[in-house]
Protein backbone atom coordinates (compact mmCIF):
# COMPACT_ATOMS: atom_id res chain seq x y z
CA UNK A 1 122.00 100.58 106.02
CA UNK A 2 118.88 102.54 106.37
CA UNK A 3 117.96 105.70 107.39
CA UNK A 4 116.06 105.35 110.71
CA UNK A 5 114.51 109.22 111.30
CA UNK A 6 114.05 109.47 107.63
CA UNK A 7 111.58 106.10 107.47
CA UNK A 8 109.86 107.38 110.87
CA UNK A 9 109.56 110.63 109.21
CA UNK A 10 108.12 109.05 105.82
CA UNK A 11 105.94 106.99 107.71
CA UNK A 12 104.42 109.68 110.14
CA UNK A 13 103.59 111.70 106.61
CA UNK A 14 102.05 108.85 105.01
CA UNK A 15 99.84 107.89 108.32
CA UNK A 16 98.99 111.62 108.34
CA UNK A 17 97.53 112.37 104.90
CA UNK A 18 93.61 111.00 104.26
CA UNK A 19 93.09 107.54 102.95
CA UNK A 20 89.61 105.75 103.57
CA UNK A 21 88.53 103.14 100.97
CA UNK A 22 87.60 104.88 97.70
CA UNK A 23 88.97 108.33 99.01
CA UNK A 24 92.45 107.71 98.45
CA UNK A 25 93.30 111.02 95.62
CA UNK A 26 95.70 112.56 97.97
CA UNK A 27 98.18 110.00 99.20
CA UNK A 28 97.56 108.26 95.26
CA UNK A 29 99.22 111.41 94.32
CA UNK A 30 102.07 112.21 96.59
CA UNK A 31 103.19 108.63 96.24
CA UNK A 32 103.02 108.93 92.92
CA UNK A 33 105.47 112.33 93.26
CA UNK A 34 107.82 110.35 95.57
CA UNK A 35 108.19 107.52 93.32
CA UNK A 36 109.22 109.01 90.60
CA UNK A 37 111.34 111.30 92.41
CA UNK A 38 113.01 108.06 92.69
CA UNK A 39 113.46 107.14 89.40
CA UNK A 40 110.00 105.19 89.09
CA UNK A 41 107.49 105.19 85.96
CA UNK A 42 104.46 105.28 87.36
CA UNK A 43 101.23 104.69 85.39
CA UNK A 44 97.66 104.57 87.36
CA UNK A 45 94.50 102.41 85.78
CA UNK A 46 90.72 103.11 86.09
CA UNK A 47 89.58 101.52 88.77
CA UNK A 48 88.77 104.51 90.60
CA UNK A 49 86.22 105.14 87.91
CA UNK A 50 84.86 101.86 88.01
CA UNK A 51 84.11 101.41 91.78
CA UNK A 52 83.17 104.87 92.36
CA UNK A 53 86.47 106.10 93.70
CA UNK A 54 88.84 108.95 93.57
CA UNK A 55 91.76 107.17 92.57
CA UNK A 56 92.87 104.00 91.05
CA UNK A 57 95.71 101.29 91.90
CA UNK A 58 99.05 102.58 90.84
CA UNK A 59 101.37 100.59 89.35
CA UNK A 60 105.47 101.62 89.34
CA UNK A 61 108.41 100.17 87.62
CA UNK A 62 111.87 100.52 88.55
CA UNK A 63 114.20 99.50 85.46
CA UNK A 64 116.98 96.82 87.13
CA UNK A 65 120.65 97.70 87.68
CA UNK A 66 121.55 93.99 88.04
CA UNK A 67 120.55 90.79 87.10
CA UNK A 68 117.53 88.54 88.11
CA UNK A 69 114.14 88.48 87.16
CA UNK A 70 111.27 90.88 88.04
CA UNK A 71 109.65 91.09 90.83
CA UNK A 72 107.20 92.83 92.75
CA UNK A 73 106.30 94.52 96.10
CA UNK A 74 102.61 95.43 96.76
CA UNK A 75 100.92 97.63 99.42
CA UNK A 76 97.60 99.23 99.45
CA UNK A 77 96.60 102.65 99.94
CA UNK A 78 93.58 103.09 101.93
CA UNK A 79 93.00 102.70 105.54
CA UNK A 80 90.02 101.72 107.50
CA UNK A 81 87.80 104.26 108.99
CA UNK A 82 88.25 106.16 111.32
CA UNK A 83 91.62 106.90 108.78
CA UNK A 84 91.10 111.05 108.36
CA UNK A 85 92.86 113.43 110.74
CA UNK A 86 95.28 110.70 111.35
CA UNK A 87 98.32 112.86 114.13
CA UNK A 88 100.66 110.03 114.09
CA UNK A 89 103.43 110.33 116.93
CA UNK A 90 106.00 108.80 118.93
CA UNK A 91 105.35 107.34 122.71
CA UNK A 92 108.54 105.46 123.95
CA UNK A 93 109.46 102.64 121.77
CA UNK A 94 106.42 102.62 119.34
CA UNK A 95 104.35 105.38 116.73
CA UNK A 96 100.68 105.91 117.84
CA UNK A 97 97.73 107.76 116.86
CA UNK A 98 95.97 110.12 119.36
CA UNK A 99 93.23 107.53 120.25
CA UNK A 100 90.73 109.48 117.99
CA UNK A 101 91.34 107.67 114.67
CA UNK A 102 93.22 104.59 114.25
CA UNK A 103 97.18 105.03 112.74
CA UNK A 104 97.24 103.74 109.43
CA UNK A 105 100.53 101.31 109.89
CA UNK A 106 97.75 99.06 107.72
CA UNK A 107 99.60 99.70 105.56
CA UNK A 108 101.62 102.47 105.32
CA UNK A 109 104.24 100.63 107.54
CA UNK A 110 104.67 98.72 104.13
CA UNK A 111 104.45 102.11 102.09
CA UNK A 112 107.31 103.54 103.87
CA UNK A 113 109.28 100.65 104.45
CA UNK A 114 109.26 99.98 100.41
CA UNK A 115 109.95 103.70 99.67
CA UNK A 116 112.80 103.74 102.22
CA UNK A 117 114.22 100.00 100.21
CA UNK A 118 114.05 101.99 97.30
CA UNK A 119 115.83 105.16 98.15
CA UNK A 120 118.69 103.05 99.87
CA UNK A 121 118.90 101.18 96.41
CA UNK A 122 119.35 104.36 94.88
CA UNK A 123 121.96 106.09 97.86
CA UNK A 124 124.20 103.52 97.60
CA UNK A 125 123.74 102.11 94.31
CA UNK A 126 122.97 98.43 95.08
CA UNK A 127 122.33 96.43 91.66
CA UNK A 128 119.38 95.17 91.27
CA UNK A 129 116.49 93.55 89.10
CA UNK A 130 113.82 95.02 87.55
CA UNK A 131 110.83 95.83 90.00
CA UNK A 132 107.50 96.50 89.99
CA UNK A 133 105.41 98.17 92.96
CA UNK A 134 102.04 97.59 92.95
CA UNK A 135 99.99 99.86 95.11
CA UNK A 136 95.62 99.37 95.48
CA UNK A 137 92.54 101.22 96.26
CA UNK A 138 89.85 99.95 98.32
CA UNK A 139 91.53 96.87 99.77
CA UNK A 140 89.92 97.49 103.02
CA UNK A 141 86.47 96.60 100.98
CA UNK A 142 86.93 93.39 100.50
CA UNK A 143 89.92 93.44 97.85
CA UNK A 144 87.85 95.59 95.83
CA UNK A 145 90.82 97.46 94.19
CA UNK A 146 92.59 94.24 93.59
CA UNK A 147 90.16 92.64 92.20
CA UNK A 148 89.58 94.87 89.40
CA UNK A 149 93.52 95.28 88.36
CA UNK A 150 94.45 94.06 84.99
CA UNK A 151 97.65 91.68 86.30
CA UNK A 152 98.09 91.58 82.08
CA UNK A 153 100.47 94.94 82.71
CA UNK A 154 102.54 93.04 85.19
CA UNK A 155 105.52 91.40 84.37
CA UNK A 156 106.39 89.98 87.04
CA UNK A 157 105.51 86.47 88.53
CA UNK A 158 106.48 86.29 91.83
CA UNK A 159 105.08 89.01 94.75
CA UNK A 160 105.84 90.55 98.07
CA UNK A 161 102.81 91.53 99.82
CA UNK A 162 104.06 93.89 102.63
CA UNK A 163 100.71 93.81 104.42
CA UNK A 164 99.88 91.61 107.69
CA UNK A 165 100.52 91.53 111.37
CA UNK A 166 102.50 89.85 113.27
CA UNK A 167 106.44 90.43 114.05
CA UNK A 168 108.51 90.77 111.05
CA UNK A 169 110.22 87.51 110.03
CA UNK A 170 106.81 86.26 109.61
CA UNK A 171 105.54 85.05 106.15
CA UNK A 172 102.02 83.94 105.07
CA UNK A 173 101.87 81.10 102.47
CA UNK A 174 98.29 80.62 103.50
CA UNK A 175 94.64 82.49 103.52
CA UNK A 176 91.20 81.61 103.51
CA UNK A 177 88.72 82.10 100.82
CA UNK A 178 85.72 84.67 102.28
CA UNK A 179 81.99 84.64 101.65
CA UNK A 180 80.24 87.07 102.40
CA UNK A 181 75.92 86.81 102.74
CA UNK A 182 73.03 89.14 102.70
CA UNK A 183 69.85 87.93 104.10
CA UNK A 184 66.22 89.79 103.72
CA UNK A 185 63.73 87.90 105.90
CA UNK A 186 59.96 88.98 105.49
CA UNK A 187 56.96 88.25 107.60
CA UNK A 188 53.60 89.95 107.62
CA UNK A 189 52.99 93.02 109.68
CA UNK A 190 50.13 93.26 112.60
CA UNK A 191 49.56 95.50 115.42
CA UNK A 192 51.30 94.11 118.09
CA UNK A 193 48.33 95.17 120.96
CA UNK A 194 45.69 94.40 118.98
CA UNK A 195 46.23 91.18 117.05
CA UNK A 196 49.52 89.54 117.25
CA UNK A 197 48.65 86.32 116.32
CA UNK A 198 47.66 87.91 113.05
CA UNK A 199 51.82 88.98 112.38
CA UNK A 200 54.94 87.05 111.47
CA UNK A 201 57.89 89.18 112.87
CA UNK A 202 60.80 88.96 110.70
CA UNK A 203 63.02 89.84 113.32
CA UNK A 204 61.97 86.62 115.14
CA UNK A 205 62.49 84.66 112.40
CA UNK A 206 66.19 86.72 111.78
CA UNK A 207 66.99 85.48 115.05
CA UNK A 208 65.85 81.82 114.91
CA UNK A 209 68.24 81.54 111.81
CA UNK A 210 70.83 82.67 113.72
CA UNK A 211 70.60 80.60 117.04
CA UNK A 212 70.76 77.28 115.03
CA UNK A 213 74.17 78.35 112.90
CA UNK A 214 77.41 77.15 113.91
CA UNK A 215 79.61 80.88 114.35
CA UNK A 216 83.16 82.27 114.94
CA UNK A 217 85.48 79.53 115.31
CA UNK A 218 84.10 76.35 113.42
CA UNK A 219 87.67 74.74 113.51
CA UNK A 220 91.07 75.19 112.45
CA UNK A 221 90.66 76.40 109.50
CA UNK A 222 86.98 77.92 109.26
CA UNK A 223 85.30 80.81 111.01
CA UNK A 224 81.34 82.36 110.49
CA UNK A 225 79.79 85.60 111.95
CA UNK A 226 77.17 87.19 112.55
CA UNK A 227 77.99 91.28 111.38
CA UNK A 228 75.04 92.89 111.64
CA UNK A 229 70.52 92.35 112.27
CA UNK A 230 68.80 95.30 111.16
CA UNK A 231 65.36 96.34 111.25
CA UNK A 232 63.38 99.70 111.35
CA UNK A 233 60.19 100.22 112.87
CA UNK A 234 57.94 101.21 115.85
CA UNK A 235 57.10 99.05 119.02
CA UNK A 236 54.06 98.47 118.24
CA UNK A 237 54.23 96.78 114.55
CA UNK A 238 54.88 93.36 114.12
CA UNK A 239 58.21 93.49 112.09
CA UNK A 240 57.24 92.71 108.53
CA UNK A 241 61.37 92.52 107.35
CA UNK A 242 64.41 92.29 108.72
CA UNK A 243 67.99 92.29 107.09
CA UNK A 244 71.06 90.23 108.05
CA UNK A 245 74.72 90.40 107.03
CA UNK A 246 76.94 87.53 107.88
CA UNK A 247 80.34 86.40 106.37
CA UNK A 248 82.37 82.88 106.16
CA UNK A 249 85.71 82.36 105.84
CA UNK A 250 87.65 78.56 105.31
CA UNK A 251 91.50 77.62 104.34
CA UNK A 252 89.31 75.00 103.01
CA UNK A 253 87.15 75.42 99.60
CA UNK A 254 84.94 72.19 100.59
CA UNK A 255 84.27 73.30 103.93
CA UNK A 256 83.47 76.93 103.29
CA UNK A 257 80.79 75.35 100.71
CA UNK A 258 79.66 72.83 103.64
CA UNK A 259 79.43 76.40 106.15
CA UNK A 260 77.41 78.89 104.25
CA UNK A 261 74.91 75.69 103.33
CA UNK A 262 74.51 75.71 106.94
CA UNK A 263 73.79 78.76 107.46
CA UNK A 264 71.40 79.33 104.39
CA UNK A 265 69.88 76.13 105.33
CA UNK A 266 69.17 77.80 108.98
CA UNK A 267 67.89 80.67 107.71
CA UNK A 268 65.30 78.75 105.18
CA UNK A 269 64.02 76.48 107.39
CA UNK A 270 63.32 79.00 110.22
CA UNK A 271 61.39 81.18 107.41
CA UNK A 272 59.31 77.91 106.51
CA UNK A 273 58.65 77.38 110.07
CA UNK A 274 57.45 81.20 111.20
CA UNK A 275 55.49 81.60 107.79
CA UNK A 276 57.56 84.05 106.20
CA UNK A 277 60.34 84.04 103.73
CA UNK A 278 63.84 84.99 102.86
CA UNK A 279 65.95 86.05 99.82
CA UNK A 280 69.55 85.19 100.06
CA UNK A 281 72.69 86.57 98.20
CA UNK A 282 75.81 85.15 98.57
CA UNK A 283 78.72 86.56 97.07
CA UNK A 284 82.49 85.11 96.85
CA UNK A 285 84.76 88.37 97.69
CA UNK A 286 87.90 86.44 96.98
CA UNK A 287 89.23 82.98 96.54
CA UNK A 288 91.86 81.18 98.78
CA UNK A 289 95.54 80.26 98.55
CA UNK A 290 97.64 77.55 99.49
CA UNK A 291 101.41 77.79 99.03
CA UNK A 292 104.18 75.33 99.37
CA UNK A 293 107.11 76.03 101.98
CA UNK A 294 109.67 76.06 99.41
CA UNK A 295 107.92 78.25 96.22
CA UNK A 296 110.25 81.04 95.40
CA UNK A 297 108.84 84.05 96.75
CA UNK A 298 108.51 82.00 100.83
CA UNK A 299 111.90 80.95 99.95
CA UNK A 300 113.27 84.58 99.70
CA UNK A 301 111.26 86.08 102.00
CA UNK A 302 112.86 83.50 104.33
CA UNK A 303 116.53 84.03 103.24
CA UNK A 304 116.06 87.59 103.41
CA UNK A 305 114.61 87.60 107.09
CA UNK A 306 117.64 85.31 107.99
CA UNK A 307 120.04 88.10 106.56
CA UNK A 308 118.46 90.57 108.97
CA UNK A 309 118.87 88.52 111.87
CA UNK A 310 115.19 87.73 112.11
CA UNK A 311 114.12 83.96 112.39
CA UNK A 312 111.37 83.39 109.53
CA UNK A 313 108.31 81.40 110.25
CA UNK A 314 105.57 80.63 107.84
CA UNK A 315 102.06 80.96 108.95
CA UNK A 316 98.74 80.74 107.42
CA UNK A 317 96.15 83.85 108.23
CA UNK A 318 92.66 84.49 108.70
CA UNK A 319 92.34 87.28 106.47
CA UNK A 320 92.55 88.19 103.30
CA UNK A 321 94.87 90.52 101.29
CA UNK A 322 95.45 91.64 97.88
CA UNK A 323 97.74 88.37 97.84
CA UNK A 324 94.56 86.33 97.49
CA UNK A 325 93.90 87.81 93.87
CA UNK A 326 97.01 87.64 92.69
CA UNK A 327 97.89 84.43 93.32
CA UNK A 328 94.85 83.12 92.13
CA UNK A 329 95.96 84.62 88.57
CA UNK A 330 98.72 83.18 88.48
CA UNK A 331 101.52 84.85 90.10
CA UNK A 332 103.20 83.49 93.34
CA UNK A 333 102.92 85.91 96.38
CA UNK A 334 103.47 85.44 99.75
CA UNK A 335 102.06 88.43 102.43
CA UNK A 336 105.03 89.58 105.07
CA UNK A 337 104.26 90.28 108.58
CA UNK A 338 105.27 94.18 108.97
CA UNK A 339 105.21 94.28 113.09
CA UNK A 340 102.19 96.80 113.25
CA UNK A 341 99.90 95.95 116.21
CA UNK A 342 95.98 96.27 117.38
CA UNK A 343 95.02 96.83 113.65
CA UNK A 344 91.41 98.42 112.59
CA UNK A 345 91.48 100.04 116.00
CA UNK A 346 92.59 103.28 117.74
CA UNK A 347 95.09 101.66 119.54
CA UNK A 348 97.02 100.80 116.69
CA UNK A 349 100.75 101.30 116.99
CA UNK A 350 104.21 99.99 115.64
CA UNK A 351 107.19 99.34 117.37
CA UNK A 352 110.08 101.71 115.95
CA UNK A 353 112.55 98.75 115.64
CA UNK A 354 109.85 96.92 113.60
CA UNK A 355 109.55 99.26 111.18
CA UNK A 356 113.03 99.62 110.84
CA UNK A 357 113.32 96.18 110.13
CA UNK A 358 110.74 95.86 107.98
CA UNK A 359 112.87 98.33 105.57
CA UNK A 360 115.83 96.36 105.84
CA UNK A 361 114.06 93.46 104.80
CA UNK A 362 112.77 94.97 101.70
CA UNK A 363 116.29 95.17 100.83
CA UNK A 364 117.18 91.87 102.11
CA UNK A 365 114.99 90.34 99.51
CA UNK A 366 115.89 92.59 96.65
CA UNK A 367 119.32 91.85 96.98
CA UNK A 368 119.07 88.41 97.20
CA UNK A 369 116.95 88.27 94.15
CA UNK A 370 119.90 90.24 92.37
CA UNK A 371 122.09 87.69 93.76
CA UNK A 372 120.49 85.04 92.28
């Protein structure tokens, strides 16, 4: 039903134009040409104003041919860095970069693959209900974009996220809740020749905090790291501060509490114990979802994948996605898999039959929502 070079094409565009996290102007704008090329109303807020960006989400409506109620697809727009100079091209069976930047397929495999749904729709004039697309800034940042969208314009209550890895077929009802923690740890500077003894090194304290924290895989359902220790100074001063940036993630509210006490606990005690001190910020970047098997949006996505010859599993995730906010306002969205591989790397790629079928399964579950 699709047009296979014309989504390769599409996609290879999209991958190609610049998109880091707050620099997304140029592909804001040429998706906001090619969706109302397609008959789209597309309206943009200010949250490019309000985190410092050069664009903001974009939000497009579709009027519906058919019955059924709204719903809505969402992708975001930015990419992770490296994402400028992107030269996407085909090798074999899959669309790569050129090793110097990664590809973009997060997510403009879901860009294209909802533009291509769309244009179909509109080809062969398949009824169908009213839709909303739903396009972000900054999700790359920690939902940033996301998080500041007013989900008051939306009318829809149920959401496709096209925007996770993993073969198509493959539907997230599940995502952890992520913390993310800042640590300044101050000691007392001294000559380190001279009079040692007379120093508390920061750094030494930094990493006595860290040895005694549980990290990466806690269990099933909770993971803690360690992103970065940084401190600036010569050889010969004892450190006098020392900054830390860790993260925790849990499917699990309770135990995500029970993890980053752990670790602020660890990092208090060890400044108690060296003389020093530490401030600590912990911020919440996003809360976490738990869906049911058989809510309506898992329930389509699942029909849909059937319809497309696919088997559907449902999986819970790691990461977060712009699903995370919405669903924690109230409308039901489940993230689908969109067969892109080796993400936030320069060996990203996507199989050419994956992205195919993620564009047929756009229109899998638009016409089974106009089915009823």
């Amino acid at each position: 039903m699709i047009n296979r070079d014309r989504l390769y094409s599409s996609f290879m565009e999209l991958c190609a134009i610049d998109s880091e996290p707050t620099r997304e102007r140029l592909l804001a704008d040429r998706l906001t040409e090619l969706l109302s090329e397609l008959g789209c109303t597309v309206t943009e807020d200010d949250t490019g104003e309000r985190i410092g960006g050069t664009a903001g989400n974009l939000i497009a409506r579709l009027d519906g041919t058919g019955p059924g109620e709204p719903f809505l697809f969402s992708c975001h727009i930015d990419r992770v860095v490296p994402g400028f100079g992107v030269k996407p091209r085909i090798d074999g069976d899959f669309i790569v970069s050129d090793g110097t930047t990664v590809l973009g397929a997060d997510d403009a495999a879901g860009l294209a693959a909802v533009l291509e749904g769309l244009t179909t729709l509109r080809e062969r004039n398949i009824p169908h209900p009213p839709l909303e697309i739903v396009l972000t800034v900054a999700e790359e940042l920690a939902l940033v974009g996301s998080s500041h969208l007013d989900t008051g314009r939306l009318t829809a209550r149920c959401g496709f996220f096209l925007d996770a890895s993993g073969p198509v077929g493959e539907i997230v009802i599940q995502a952890p809740e992520q913390v993310k923690i800042n640590a300044v740890f101050h000691g007392r500077s001294a000559h380190a020749g001279f009079a040692p003894e007379q120093g508390v090194s920061a750094i030494q304290i930094a990493a006595a905090a860290v040895s005694r924290m549980k990290l990466l895989r806690i269990d099933a359902e909770t993971t803690a790291n360690i992103g970065s220790i940084h401190a600036v100074g010569p050889t010969n001063i004892v450190a006098d501060r020392c900054e830390l940036q860790a993260e925790a993630r849990s499917l699990d509210p309770a135990k995500l509490r029970a993890q980053v006490a752990g670790m602020t606990e660890a990092m208090e005690v060890a400044a108690t114990e060296f003389g020093g001190s530490v401030e600590i910020r912990s911020v919440s970047c996003y809360p976490a979802y738990r869906l049911a098997e058989d809510v309506e949006p898992a329930q389509r996505a699942a029909r849909a994948a059937r319809k497309i010859g696919v088997p559907a599993r449902f999986k819970s995730t790691g990461g977060g996605s712009d699903a995370n906010i919405l669903n924690s306002k109230g409308i039901l969205s489940v993230v689908l898999s969109c067969g892109y591989e080796k993400v936030h790397t320069t060996e990203e790629r996507i199989a050419l039959d994956q992205l195919a079928l993620l564009a047929e399964w756009v229109i899998a579950i638009v016409t089974d929502g106009a089915s009823g």
